[in-house]
C-alpha atoms as a PDB file:
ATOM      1  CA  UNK A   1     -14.818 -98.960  43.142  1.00  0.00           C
ATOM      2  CA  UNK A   2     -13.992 -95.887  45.126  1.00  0.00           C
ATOM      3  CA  UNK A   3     -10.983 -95.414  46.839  1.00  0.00           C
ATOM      4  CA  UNK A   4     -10.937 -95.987  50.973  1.00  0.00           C
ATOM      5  CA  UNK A   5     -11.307 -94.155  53.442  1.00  0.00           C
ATOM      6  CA  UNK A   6      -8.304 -95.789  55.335  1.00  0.00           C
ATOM      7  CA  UNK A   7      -5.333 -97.527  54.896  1.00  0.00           C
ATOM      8  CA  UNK A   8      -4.555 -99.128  58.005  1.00  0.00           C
ATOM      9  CA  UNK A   9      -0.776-100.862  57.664  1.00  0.00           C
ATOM     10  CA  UNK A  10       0.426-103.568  60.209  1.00  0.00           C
ATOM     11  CA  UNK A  11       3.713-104.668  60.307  1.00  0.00           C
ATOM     12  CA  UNK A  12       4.076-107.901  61.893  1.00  0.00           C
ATOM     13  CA  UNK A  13       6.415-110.391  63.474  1.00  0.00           C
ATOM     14  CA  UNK A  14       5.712-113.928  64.616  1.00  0.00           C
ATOM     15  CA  UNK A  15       2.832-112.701  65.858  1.00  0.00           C
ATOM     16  CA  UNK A  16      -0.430-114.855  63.965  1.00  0.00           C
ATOM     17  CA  UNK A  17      -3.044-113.990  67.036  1.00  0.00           C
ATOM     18  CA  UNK A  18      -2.534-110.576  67.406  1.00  0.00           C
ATOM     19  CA  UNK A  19      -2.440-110.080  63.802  1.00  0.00           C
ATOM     20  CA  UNK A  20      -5.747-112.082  63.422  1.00  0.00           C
ATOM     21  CA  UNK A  21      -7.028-110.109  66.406  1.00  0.00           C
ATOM     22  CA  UNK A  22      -6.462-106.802  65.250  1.00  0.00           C
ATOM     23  CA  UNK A  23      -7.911-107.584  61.116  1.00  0.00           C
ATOM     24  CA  UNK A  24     -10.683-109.337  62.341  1.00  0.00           C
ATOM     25  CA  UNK A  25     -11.764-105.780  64.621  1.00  0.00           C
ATOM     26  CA  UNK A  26     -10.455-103.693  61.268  1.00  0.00           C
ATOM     27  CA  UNK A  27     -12.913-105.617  59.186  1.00  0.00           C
ATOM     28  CA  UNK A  28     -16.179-106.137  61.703  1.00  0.00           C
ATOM     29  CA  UNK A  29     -16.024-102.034  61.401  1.00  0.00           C
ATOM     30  CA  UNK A  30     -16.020-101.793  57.584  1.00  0.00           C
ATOM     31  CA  UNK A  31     -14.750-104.461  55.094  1.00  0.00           C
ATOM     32  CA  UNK A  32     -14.992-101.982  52.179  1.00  0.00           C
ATOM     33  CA  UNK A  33     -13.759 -98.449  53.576  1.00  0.00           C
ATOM     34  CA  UNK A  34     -11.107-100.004  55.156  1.00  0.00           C
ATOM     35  CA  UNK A  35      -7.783-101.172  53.030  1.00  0.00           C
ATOM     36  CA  UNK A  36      -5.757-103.525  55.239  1.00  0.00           C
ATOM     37  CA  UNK A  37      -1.930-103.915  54.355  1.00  0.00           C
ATOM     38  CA  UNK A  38       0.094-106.401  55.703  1.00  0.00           C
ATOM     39  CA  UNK A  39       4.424-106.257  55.919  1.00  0.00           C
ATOM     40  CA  UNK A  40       5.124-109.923  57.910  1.00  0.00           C
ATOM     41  CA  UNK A  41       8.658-109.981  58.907  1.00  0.00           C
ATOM     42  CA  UNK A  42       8.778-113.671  57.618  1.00  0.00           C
ATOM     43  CA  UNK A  43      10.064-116.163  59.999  1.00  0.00           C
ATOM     44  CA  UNK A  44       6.928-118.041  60.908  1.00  0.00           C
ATOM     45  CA  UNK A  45       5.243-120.395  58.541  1.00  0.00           C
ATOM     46  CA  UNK A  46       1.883-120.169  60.141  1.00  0.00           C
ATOM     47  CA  UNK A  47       1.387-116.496  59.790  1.00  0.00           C
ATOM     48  CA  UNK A  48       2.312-117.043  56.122  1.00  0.00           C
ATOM     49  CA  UNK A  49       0.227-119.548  55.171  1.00  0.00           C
ATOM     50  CA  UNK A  50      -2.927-117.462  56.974  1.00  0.00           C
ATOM     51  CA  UNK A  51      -2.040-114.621  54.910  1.00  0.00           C
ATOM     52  CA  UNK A  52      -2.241-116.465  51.609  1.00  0.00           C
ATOM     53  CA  UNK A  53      -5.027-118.035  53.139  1.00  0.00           C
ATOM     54  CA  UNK A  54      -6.841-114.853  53.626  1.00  0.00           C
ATOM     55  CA  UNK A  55      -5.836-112.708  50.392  1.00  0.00           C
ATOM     56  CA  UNK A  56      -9.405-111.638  49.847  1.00  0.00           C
ATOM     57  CA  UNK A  57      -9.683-110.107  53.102  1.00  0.00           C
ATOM     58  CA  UNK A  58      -5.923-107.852  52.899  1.00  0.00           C
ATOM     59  CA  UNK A  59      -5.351-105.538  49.998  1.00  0.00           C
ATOM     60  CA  UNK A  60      -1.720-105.997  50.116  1.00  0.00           C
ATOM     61  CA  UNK A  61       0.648-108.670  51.424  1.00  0.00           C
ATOM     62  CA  UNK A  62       4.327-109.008  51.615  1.00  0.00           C
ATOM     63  CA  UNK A  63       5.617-111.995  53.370  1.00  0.00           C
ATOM     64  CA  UNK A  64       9.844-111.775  53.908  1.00  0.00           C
ATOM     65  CA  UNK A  65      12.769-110.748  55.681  1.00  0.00           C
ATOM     66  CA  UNK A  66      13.256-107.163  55.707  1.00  0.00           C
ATOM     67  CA  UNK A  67      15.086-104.496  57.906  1.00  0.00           C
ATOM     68  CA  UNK A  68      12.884-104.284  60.559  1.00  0.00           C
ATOM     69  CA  UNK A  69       9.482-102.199  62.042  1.00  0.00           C
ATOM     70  CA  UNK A  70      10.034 -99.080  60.155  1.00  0.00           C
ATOM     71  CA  UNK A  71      11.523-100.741  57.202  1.00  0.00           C
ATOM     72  CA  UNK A  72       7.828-102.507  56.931  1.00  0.00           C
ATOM     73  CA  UNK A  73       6.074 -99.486  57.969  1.00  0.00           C
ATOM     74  CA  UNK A  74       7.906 -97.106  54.874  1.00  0.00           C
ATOM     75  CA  UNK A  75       6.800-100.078  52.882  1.00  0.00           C
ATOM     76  CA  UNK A  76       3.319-100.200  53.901  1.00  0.00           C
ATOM     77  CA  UNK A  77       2.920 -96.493  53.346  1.00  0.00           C
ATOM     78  CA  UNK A  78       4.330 -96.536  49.834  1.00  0.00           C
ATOM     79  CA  UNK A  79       1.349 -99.080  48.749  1.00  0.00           C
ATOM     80  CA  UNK A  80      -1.692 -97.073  50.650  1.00  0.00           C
ATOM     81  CA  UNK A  81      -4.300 -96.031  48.196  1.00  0.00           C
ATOM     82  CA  UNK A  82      -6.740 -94.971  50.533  1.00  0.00           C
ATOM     83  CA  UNK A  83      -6.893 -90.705  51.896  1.00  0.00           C
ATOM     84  CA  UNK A  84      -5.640 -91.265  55.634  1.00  0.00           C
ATOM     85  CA  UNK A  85      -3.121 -93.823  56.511  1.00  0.00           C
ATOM     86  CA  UNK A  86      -3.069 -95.859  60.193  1.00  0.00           C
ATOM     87  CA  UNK A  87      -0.320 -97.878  61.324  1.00  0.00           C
ATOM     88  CA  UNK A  88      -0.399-100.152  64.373  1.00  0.00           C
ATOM     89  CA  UNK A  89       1.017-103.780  65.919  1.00  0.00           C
ATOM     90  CA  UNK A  90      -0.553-106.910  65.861  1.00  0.00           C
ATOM     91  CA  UNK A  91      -2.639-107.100  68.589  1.00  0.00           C
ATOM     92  CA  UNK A  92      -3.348-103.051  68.262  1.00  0.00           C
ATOM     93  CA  UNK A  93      -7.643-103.075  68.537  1.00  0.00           C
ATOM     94  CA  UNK A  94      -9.590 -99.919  66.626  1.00  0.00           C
ATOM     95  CA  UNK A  95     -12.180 -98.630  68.300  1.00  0.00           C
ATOM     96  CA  UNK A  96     -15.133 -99.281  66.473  1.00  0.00           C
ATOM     97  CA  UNK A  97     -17.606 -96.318  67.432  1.00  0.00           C
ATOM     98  CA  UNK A  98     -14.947 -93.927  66.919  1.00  0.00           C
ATOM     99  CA  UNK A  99     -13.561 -95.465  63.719  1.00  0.00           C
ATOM    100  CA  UNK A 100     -17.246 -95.568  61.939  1.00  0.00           C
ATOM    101  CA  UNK A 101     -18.000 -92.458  63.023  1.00  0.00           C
ATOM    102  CA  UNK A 102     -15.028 -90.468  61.821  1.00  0.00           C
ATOM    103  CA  UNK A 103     -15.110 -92.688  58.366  1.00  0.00           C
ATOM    104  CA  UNK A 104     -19.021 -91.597  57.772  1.00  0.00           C
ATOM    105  CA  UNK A 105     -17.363 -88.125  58.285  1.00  0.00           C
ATOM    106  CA  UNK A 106     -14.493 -88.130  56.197  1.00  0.00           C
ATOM    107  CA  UNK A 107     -16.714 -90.608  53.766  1.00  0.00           C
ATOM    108  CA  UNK A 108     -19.274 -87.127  53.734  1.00  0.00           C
ATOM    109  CA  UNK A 109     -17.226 -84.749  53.005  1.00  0.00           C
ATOM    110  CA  UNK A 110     -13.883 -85.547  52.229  1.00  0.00           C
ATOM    111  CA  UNK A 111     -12.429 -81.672  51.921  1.00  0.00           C
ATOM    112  CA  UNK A 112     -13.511 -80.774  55.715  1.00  0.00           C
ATOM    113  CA  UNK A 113     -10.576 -82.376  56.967  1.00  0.00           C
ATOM    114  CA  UNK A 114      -8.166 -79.470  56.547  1.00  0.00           C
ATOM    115  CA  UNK A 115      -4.991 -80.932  59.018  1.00  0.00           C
ATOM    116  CA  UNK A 116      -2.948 -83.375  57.391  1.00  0.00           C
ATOM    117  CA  UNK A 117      -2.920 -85.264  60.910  1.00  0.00           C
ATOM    118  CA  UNK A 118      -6.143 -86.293  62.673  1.00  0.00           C
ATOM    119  CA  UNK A 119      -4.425 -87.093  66.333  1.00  0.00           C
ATOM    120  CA  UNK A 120      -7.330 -89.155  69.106  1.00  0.00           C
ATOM    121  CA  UNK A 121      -6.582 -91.051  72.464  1.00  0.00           C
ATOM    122  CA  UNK A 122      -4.823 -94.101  72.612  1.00  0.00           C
ATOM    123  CA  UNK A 123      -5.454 -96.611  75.910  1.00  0.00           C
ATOM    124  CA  UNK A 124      -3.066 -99.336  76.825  1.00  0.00           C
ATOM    125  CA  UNK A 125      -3.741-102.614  77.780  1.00  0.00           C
ATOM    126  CA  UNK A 126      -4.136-103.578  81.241  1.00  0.00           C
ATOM    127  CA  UNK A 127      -1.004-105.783  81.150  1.00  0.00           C
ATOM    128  CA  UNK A 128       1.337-102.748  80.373  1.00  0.00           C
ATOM    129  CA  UNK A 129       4.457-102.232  81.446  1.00  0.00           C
ATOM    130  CA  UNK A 130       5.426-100.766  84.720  1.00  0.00           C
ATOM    131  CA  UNK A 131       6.334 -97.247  85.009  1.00  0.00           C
ATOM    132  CA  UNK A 132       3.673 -96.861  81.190  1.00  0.00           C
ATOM    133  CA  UNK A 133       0.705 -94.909  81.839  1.00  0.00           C
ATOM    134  CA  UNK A 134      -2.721 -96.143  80.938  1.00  0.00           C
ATOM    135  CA  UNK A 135      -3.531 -93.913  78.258  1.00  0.00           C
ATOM    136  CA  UNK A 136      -2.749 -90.940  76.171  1.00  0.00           C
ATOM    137  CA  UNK A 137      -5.280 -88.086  75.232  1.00  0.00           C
ATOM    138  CA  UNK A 138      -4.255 -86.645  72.244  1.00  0.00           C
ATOM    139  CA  UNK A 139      -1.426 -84.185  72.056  1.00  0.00           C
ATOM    140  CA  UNK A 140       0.626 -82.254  69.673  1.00  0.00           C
ATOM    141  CA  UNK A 141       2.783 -80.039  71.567  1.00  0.00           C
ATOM    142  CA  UNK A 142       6.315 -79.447  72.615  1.00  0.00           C
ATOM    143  CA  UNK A 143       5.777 -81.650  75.452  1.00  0.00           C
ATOM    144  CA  UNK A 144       6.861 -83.950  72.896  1.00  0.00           C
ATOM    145  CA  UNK A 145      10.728 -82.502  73.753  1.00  0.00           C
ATOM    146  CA  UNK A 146      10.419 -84.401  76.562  1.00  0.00           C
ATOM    147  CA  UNK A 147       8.244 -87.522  76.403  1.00  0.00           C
ATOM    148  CA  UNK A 148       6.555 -89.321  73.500  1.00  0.00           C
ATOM    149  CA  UNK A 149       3.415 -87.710  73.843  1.00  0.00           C
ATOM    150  CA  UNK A 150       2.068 -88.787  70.900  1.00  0.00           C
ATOM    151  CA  UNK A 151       1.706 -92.088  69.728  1.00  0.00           C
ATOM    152  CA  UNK A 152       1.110 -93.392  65.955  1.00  0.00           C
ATOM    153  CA  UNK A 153      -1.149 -95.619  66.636  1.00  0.00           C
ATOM    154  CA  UNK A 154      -3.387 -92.619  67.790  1.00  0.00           C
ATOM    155  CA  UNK A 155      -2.683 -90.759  64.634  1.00  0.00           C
ATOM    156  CA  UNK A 156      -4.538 -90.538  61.116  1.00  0.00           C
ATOM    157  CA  UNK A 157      -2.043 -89.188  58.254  1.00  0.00           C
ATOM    158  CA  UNK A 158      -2.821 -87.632  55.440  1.00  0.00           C
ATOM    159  CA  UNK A 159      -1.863 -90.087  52.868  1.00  0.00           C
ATOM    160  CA  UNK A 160       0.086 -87.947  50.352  1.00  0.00           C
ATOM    161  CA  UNK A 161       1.581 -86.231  53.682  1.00  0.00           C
ATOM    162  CA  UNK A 162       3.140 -89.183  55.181  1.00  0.00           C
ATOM    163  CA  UNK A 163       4.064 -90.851  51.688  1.00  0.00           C
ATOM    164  CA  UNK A 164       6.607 -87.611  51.554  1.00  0.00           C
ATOM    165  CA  UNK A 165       8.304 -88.261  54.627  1.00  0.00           C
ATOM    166  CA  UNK A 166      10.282 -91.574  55.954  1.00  0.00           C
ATOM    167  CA  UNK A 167      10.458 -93.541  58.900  1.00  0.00           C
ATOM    168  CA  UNK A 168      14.260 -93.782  59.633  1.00  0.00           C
ATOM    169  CA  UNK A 169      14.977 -97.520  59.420  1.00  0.00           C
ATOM    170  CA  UNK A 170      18.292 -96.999  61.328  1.00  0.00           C
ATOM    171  CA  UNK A 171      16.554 -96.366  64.666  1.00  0.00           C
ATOM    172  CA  UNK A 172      15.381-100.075  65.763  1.00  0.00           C
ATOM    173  CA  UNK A 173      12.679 -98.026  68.347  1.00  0.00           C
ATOM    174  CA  UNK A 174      11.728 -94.633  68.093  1.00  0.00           C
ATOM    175  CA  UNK A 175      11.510 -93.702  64.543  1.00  0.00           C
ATOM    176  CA  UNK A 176       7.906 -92.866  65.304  1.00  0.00           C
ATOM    177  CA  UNK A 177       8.495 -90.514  68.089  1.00  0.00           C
ATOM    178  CA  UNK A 178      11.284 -88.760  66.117  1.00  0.00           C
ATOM    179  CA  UNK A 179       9.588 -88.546  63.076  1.00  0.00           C
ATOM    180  CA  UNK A 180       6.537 -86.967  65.270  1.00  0.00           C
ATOM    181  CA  UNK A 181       9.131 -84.561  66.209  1.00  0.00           C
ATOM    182  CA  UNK A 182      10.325 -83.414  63.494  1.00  0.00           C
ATOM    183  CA  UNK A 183       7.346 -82.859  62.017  1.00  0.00           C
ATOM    184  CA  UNK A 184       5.742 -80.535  64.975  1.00  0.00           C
ATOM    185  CA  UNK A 185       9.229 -78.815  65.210  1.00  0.00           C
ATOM    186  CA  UNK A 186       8.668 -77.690  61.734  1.00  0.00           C
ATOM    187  CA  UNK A 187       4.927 -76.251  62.869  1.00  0.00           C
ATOM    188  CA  UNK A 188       3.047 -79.356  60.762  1.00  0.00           C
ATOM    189  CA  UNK A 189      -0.685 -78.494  62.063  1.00  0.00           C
ATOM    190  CA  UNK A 190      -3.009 -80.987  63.739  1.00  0.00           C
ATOM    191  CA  UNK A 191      -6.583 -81.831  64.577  1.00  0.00           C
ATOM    192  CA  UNK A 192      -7.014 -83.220  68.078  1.00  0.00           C
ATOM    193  CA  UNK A 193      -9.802 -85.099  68.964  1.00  0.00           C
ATOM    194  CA  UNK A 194     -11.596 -86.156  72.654  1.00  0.00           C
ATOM    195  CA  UNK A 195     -11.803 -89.735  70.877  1.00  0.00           C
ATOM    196  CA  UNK A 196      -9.957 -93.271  71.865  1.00  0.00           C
ATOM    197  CA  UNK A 197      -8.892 -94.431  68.731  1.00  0.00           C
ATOM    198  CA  UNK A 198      -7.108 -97.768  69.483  1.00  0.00           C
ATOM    199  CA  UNK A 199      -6.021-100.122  72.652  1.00  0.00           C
ATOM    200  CA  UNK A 200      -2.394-100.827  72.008  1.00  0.00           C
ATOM    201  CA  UNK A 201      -1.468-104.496  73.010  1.00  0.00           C
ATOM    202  CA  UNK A 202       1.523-104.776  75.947  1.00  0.00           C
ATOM    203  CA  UNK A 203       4.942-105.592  74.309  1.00  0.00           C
ATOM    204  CA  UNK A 204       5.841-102.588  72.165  1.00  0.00           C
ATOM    205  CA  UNK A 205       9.646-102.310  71.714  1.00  0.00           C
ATOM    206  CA  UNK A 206       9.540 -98.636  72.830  1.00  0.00           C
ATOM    207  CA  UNK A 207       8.759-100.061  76.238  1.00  0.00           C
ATOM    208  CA  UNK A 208      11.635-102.154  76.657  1.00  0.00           C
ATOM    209  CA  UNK A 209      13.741 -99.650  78.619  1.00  0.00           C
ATOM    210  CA  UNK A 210      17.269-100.190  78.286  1.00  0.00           C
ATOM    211  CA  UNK A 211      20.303 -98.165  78.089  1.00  0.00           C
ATOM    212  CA  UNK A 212      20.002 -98.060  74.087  1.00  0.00           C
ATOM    213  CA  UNK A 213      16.537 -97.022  73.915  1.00  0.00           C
ATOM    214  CA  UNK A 214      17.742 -93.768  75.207  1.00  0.00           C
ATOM    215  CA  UNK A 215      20.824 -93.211  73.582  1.00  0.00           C
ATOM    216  CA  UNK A 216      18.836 -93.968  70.172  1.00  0.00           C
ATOM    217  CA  UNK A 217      16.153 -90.959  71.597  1.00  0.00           C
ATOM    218  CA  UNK A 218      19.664 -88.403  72.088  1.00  0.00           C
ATOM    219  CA  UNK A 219      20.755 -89.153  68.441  1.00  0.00           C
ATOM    220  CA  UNK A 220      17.705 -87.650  66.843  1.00  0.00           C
ATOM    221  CA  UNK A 221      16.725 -84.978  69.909  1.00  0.00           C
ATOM    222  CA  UNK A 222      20.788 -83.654  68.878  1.00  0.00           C
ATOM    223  CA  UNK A 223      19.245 -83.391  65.048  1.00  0.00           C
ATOM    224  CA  UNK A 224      15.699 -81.915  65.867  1.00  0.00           C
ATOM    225  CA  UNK A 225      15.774 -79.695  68.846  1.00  0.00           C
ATOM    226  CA  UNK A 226      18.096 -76.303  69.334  1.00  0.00           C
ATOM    227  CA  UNK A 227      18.606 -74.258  72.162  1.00  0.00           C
ATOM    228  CA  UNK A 228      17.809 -74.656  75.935  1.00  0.00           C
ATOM    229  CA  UNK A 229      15.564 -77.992  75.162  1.00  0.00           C
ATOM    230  CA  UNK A 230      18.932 -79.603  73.416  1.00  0.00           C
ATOM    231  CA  UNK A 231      21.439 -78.934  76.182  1.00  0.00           C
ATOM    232  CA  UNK A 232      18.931 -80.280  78.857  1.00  0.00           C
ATOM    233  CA  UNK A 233      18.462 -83.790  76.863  1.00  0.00           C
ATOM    234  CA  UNK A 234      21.470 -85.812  78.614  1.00  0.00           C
ATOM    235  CA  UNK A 235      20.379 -84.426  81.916  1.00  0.00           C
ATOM    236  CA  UNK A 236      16.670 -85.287  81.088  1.00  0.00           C
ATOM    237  CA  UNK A 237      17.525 -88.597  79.395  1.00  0.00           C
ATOM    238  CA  UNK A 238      19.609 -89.727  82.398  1.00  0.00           C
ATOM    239  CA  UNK A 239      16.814 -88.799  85.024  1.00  0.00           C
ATOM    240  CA  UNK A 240      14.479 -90.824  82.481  1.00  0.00           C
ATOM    241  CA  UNK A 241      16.088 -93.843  82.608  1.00  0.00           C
ATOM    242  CA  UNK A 242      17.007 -94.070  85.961  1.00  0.00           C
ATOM    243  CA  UNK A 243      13.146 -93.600  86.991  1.00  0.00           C
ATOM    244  CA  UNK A 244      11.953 -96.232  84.334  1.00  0.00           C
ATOM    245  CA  UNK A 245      14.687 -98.695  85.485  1.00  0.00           C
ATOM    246  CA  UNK A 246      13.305 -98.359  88.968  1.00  0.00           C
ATOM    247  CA  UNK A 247       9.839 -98.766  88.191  1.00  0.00           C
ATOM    248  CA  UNK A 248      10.663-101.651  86.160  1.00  0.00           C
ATOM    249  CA  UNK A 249      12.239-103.586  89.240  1.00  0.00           C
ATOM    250  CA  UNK A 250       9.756-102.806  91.614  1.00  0.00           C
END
């Protein structure tokens, strides 16, 4: 059997319709091409017992407590077999014209793909947050200083590119976003593309804007970035919150 195209990884939390919502999309647009992985936070009985219930349907299952989102995400990556690897939320919906077209692509010819990260649009569901734009074209740029510009559930990695690099399980929220930083800030290529890839469902726990959300975005800024874009964080950061925090009670 040849190895997929794929690996799409979704960590998941007490969340059983989201997480049937999003592998019953992943599998209407290719059972075979696609290799689903699911990391279930444990904690609900339900969403266990579907899993085991469905083993045919997910390559991989694990089904426990662990140390939280990007604990499950480093764990999904590690058991991808498949040459690009996805990660979203329950809930998170592919696109399916975009998805089959880019997998009869990559399923083609393999070796055209030269950057190890394929970046597309990402839309957000109608229900979204206050002060949370509605979508995000795709960007790799040093906009990403700034704002999280670039969201993983928009990106395709190369899987032996993101199997070399970690998440870093001791930020609760924006491992993604600092991990997407450090990789442009050390000039990792990518390929944009005028696509939507996903709709991400409302709820994300980047979105929850509190005080720690951007003190945890300072402690890996102070690692990544040098210069002028450093010493204007705190200033930044502050004006950030205080705008989100006002959208949020209007």
């Amino acid at each position: 059997m040849k190895r997929p195209i794929i690996s799409a990884v979704l960590p998941v939390k007490a969340n059983l319709e989201g997480l049937k919502e999003t592998v019953t999309h992943l599998r209407s647009i290719d059972p075979h091409r696609i290799e689903i992985i699911v990391v279930d936070g444990g904690g609900c009985e339900a969403t266990k017992r579907w899993l085991m219930e469905n083993q045919g349907h997910v390559a991989h299952i694990r089904s426990g407590q662990d140390q939280g989102i990007y604990s499950a995400m480093n764990y999904g990556k590690s058991c991808a077999t498949g040459d690009w690897v996805w990660f979203a939320g329950a809930g998170d919906l592919p696109n399916a014209s975009t998805w089959r077209d880019w997998i009869n692509t990559a399923n083609d010819n393999r070796q055209a793909l030269n950057q190890d990260l394929q970046i597309f649009e990402v839309l957000l569901d109608e229900n979204r947050e206050r002060g949370v734009q509605g979508s995000y074209p795709a960007r790799w740029d040093a906009s990403m200083c700034w704002r999280n510009t670039t969201h993983h559930q928009g990106v395709l990695y190369r899987r032996q590119t993101i199997q070399a690099v970690h998440f870093d399980a001791q930020l609760k929220v924006l491992a993604d976003y600092a991990l997407h930083l450090k990789l442009w800030s050390n000039g990792t290529p990518a390929e944009l593309h005028n696509a939507t890839w996903a709709q991400v469902a409302p709820g994300g726990v980047s979105r929850k804007f509190t005080s720690s959300l951007y003190f945890e975005e300072w402690r890996f800024k102070r690692k990544t970035l040098k210069g002028w874009r450093l010493w204007a964080q705190p200033a930044w950061l502050l004006l950030k919150y205080t705008f989100k925090k006002s959208g949020v009670r209007r």
